[in-house]
PDB file of N, CA and C in Angstrom:
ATOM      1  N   UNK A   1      93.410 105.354  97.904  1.00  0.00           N
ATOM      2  CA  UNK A   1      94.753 104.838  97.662  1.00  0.00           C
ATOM      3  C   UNK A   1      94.779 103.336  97.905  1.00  0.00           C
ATOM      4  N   UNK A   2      95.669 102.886  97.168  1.00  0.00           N
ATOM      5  CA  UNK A   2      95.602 101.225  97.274  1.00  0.00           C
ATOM      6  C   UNK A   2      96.764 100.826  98.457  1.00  0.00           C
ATOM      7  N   UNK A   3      97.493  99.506  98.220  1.00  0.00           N
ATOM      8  CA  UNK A   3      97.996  99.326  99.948  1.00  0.00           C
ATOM      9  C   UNK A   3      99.354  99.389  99.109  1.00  0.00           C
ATOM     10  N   UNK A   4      99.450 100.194  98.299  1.00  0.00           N
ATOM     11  CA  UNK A   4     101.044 100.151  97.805  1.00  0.00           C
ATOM     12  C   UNK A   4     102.031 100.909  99.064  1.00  0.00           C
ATOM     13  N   UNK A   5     103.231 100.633  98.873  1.00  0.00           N
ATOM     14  CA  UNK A   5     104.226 101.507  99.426  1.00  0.00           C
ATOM     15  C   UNK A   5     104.036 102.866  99.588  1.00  0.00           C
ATOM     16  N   UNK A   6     103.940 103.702 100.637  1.00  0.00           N
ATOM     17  CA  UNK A   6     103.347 104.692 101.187  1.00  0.00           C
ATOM     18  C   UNK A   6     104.424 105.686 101.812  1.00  0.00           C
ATOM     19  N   UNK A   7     104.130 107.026 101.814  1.00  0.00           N
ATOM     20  CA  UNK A   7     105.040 107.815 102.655  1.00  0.00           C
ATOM     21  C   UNK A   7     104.025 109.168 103.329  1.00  0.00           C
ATOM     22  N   UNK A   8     104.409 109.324 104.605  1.00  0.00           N
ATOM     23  CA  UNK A   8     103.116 110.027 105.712  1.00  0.00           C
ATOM     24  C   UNK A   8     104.111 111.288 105.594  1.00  0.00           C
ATOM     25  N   UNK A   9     103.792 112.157 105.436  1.00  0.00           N
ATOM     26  CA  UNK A   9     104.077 113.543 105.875  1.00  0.00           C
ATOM     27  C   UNK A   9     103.531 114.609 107.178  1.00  0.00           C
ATOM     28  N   UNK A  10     104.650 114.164 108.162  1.00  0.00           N
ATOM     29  CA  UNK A  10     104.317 114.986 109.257  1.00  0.00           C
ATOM     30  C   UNK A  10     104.346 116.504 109.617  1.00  0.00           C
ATOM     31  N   UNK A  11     103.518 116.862 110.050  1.00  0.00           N
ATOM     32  CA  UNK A  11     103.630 118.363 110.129  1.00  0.00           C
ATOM     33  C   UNK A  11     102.732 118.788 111.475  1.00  0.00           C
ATOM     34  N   UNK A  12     103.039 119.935 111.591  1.00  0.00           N
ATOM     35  CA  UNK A  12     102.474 120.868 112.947  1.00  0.00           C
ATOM     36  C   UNK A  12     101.674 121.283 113.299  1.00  0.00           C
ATOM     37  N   UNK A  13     100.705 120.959 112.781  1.00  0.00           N
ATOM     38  CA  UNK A  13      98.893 121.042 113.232  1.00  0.00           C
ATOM     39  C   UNK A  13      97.937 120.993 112.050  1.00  0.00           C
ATOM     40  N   UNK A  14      96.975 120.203 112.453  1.00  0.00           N
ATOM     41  CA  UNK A  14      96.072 119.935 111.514  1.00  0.00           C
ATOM     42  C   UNK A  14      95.615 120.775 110.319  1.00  0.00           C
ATOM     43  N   UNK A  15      95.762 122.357 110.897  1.00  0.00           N
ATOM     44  CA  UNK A  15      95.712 122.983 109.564  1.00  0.00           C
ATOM     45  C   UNK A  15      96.743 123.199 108.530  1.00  0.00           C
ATOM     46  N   UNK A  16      98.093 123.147 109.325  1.00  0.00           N
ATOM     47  CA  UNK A  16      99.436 122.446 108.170  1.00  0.00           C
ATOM     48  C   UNK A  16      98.671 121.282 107.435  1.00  0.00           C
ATOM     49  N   UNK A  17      97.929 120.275 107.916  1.00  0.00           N
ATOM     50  CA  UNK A  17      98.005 119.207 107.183  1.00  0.00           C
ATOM     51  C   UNK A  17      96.508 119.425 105.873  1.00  0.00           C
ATOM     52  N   UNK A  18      95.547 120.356 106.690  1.00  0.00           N
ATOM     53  CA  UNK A  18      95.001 120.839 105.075  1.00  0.00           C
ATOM     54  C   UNK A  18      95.451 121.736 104.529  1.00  0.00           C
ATOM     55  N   UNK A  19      96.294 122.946 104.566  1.00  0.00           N
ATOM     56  CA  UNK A  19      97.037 123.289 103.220  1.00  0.00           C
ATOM     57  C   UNK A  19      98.214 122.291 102.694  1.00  0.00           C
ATOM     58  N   UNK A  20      98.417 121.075 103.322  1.00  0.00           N
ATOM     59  CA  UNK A  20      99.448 120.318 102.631  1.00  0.00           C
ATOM     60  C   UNK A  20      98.181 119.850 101.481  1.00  0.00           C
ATOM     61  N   UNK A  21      97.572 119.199 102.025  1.00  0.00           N
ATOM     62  CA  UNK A  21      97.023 118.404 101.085  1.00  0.00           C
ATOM     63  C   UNK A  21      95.890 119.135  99.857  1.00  0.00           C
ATOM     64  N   UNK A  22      95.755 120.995 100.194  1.00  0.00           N
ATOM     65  CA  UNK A  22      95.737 121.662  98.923  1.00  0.00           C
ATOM     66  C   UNK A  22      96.507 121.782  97.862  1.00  0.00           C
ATOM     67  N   UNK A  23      97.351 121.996  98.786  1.00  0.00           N
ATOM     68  CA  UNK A  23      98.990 122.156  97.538  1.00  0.00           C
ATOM     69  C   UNK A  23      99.532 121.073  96.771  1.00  0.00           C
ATOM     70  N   UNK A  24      99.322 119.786  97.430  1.00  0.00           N
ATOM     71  CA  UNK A  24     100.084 118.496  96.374  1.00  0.00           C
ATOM     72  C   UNK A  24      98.254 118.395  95.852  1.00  0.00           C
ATOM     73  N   UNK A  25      97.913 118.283  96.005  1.00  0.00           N
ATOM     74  CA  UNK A  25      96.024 117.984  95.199  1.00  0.00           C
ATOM     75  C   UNK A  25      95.967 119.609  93.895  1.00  0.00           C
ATOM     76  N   UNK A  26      96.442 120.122  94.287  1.00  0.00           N
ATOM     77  CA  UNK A  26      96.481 121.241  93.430  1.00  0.00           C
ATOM     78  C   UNK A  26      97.445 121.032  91.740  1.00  0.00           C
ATOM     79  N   UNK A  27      98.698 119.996  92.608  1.00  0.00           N
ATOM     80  CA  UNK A  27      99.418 120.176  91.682  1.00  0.00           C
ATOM     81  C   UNK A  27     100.183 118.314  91.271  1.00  0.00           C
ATOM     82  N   UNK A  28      98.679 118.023  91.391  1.00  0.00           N
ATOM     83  CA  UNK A  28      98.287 116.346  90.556  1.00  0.00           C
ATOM     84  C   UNK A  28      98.825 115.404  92.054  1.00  0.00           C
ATOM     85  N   UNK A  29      99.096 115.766  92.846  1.00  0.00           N
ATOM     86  CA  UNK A  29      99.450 114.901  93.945  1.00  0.00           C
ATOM     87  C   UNK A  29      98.493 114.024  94.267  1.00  0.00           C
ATOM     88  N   UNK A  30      98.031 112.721  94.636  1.00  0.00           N
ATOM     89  CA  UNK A  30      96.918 112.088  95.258  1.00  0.00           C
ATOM     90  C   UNK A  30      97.761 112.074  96.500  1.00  0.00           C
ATOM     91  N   UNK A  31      96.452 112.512  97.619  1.00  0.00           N
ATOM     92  CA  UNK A  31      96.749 112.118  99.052  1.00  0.00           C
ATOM     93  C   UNK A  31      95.807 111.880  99.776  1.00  0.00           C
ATOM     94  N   UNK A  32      95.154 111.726 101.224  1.00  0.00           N
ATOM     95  CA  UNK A  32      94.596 111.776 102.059  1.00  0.00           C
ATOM     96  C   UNK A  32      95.296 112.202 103.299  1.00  0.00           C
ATOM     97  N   UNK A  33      94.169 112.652 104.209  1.00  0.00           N
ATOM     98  CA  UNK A  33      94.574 112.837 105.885  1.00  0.00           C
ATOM     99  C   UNK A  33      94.743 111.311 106.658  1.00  0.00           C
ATOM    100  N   UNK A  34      95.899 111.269 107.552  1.00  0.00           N
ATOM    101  CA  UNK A  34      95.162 110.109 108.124  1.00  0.00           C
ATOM    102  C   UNK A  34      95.884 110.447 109.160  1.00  0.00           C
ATOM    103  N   UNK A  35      95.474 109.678 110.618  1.00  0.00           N
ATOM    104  CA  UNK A  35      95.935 109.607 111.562  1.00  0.00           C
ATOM    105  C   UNK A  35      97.288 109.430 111.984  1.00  0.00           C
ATOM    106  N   UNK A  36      98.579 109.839 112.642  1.00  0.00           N
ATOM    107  CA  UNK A  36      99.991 109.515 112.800  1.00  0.00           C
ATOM    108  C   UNK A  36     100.030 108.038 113.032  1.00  0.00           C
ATOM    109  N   UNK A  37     100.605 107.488 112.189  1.00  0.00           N
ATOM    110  CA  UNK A  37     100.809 105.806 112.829  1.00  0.00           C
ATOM    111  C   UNK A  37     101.672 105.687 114.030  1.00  0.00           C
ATOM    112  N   UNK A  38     101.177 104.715 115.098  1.00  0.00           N
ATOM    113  CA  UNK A  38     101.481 104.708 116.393  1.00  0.00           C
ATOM    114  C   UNK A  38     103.241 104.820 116.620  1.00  0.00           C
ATOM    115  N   UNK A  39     104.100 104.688 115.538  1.00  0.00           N
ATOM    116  CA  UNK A  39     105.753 104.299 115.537  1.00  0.00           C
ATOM    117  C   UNK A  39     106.446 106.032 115.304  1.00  0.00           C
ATOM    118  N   UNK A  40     105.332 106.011 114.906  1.00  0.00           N
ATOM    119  CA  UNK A  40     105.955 108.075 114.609  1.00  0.00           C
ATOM    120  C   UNK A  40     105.483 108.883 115.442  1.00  0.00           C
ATOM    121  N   UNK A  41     105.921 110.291 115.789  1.00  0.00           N
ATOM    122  CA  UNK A  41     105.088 111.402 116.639  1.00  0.00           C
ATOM    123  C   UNK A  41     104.793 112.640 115.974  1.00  0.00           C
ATOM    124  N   UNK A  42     104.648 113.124 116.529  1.00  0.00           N
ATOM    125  CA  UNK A  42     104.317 114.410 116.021  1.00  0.00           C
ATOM    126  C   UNK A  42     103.156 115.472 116.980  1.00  0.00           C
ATOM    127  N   UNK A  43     103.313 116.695 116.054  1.00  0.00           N
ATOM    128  CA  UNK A  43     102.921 117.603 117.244  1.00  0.00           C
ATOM    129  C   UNK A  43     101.249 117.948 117.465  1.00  0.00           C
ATOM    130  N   UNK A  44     100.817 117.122 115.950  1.00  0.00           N
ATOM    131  CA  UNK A  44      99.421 117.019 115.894  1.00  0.00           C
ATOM    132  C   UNK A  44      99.309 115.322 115.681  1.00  0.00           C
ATOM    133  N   UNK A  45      97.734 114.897 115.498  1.00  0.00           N
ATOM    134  CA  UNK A  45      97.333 113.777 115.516  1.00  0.00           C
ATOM    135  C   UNK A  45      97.071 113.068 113.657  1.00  0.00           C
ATOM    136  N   UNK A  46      97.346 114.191 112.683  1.00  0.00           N
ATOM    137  CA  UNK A  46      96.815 114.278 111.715  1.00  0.00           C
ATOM    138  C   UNK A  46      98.416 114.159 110.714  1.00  0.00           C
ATOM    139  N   UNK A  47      98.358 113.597 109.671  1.00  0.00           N
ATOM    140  CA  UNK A  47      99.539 113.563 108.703  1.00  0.00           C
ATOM    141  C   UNK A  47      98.713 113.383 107.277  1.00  0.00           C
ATOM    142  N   UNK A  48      99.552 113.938 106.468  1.00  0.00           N
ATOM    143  CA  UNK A  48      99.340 113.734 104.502  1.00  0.00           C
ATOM    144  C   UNK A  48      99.526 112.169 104.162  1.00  0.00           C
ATOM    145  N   UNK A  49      99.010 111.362 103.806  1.00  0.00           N
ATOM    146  CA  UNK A  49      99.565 110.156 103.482  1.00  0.00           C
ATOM    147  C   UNK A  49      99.548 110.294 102.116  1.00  0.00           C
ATOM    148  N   UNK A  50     100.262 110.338 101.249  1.00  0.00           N
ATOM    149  CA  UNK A  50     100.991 109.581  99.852  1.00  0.00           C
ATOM    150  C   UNK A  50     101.495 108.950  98.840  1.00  0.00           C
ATOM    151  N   UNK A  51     101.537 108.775  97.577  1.00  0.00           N
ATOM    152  CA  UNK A  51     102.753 107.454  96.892  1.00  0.00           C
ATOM    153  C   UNK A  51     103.975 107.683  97.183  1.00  0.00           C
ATOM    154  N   UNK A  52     104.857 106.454  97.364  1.00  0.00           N
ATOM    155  CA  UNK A  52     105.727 106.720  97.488  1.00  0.00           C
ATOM    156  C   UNK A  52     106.564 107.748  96.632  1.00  0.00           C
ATOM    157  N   UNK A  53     105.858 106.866  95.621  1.00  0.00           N
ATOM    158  CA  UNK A  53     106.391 107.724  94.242  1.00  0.00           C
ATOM    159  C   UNK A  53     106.469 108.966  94.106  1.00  0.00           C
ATOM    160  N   UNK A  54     105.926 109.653  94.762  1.00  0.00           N
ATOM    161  CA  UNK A  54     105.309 111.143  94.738  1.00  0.00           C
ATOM    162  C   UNK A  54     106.520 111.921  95.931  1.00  0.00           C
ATOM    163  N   UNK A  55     106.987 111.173  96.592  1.00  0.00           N
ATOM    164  CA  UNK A  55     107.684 111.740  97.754  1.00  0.00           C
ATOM    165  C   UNK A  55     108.774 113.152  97.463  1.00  0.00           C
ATOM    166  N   UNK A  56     109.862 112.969  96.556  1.00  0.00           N
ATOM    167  CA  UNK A  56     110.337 113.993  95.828  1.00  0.00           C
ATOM    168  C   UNK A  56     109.559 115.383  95.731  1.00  0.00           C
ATOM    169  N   UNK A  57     108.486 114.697  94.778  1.00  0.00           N
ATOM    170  CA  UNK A  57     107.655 116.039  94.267  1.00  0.00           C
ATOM    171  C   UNK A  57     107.373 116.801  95.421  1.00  0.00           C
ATOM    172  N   UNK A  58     106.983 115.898  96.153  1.00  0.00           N
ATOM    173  CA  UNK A  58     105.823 116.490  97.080  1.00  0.00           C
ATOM    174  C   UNK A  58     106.805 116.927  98.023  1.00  0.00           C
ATOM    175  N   UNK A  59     107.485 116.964  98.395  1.00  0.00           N
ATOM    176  CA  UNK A  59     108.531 117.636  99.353  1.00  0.00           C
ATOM    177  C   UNK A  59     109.542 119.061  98.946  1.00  0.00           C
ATOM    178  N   UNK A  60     109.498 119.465  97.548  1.00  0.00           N
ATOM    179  CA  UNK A  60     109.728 120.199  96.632  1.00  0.00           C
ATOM    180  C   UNK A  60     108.587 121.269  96.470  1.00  0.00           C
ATOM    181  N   UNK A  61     107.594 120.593  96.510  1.00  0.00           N
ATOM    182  CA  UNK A  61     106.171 121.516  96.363  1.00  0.00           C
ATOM    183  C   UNK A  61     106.508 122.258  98.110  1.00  0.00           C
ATOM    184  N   UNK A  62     106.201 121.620  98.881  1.00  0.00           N
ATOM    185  CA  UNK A  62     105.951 122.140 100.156  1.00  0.00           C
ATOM    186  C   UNK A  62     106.844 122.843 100.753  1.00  0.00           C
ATOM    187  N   UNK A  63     108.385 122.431 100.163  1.00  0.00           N
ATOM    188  CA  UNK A  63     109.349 123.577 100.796  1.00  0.00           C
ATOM    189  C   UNK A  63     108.990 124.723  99.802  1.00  0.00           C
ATOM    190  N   UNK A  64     108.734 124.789  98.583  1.00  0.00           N
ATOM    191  CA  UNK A  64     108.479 125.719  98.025  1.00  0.00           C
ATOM    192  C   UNK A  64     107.267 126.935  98.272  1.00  0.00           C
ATOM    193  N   UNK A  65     106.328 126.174  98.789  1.00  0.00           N
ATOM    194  CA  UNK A  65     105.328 127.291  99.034  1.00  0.00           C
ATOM    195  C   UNK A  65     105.887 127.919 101.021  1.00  0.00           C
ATOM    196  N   UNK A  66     106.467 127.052 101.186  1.00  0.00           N
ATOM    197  CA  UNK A  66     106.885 127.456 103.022  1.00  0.00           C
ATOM    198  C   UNK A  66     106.477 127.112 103.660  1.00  0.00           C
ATOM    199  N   UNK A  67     105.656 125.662 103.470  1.00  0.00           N
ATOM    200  CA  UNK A  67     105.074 124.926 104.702  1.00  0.00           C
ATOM    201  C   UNK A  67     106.033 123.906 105.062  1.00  0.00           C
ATOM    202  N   UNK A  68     106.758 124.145 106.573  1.00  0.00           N
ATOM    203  CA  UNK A  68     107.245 124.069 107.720  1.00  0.00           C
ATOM    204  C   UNK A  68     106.464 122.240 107.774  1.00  0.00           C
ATOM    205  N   UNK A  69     107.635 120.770 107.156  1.00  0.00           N
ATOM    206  CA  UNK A  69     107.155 119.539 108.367  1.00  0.00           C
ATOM    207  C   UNK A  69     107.995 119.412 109.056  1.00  0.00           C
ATOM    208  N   UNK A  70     107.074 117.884 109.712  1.00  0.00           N
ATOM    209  CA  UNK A  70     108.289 117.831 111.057  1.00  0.00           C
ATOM    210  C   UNK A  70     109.010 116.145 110.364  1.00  0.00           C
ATOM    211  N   UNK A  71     108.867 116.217 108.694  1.00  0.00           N
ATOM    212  CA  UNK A  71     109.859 115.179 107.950  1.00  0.00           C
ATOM    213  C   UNK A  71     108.831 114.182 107.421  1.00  0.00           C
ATOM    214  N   UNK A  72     109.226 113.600 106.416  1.00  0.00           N
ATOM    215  CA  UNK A  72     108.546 113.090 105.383  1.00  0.00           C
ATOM    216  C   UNK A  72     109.146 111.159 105.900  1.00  0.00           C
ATOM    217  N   UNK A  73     108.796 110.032 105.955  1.00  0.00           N
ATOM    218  CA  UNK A  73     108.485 108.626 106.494  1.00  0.00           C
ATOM    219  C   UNK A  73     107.882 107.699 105.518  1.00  0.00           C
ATOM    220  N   UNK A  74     108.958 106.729 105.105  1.00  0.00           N
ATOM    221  CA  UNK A  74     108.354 105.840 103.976  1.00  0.00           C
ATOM    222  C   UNK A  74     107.757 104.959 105.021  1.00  0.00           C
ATOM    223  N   UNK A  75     106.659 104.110 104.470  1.00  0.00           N
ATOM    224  CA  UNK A  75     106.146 103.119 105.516  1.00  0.00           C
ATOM    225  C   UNK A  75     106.065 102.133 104.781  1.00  0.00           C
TER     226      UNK A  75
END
């Protein structure tokens, strides 16, 4: 991903964060894992990072299949 405008998707343990990033990669999403940036928390150490652009979709996808975040963060 390039250093465009970004949005981290937090969620509840690292294995939330690899079926997140099956499900938007499944369904044309580009993402990576990356570490929680130090200004946010969360209940694991691990978040989806994103396009911004993608934020909609990708929050649509994930309530849809029933994966549970702890909220989606433009950066």
């Amino acid at each position: 991903m390039t250093k465009e405008a970004y949005t981290v998707i937090l969620v509840h343990s690292t294995n939330h964060a690899l079926r997140a990033q099956d499900i938007l990669g499944k369904n044309g999403i580009s993402c990576s894992l990356i570490t929680v940036p130090r200004q946010l928390s969360s209940d694991c150490g691990v978040c989806v990072r994103i396009g911004r652009i993608d934020k909609e979709k990708a929050a649509s996808l994930l309530y849809a299949s029933g994966l549970e975040t702890d909220g989606l963060h433009d950066m």
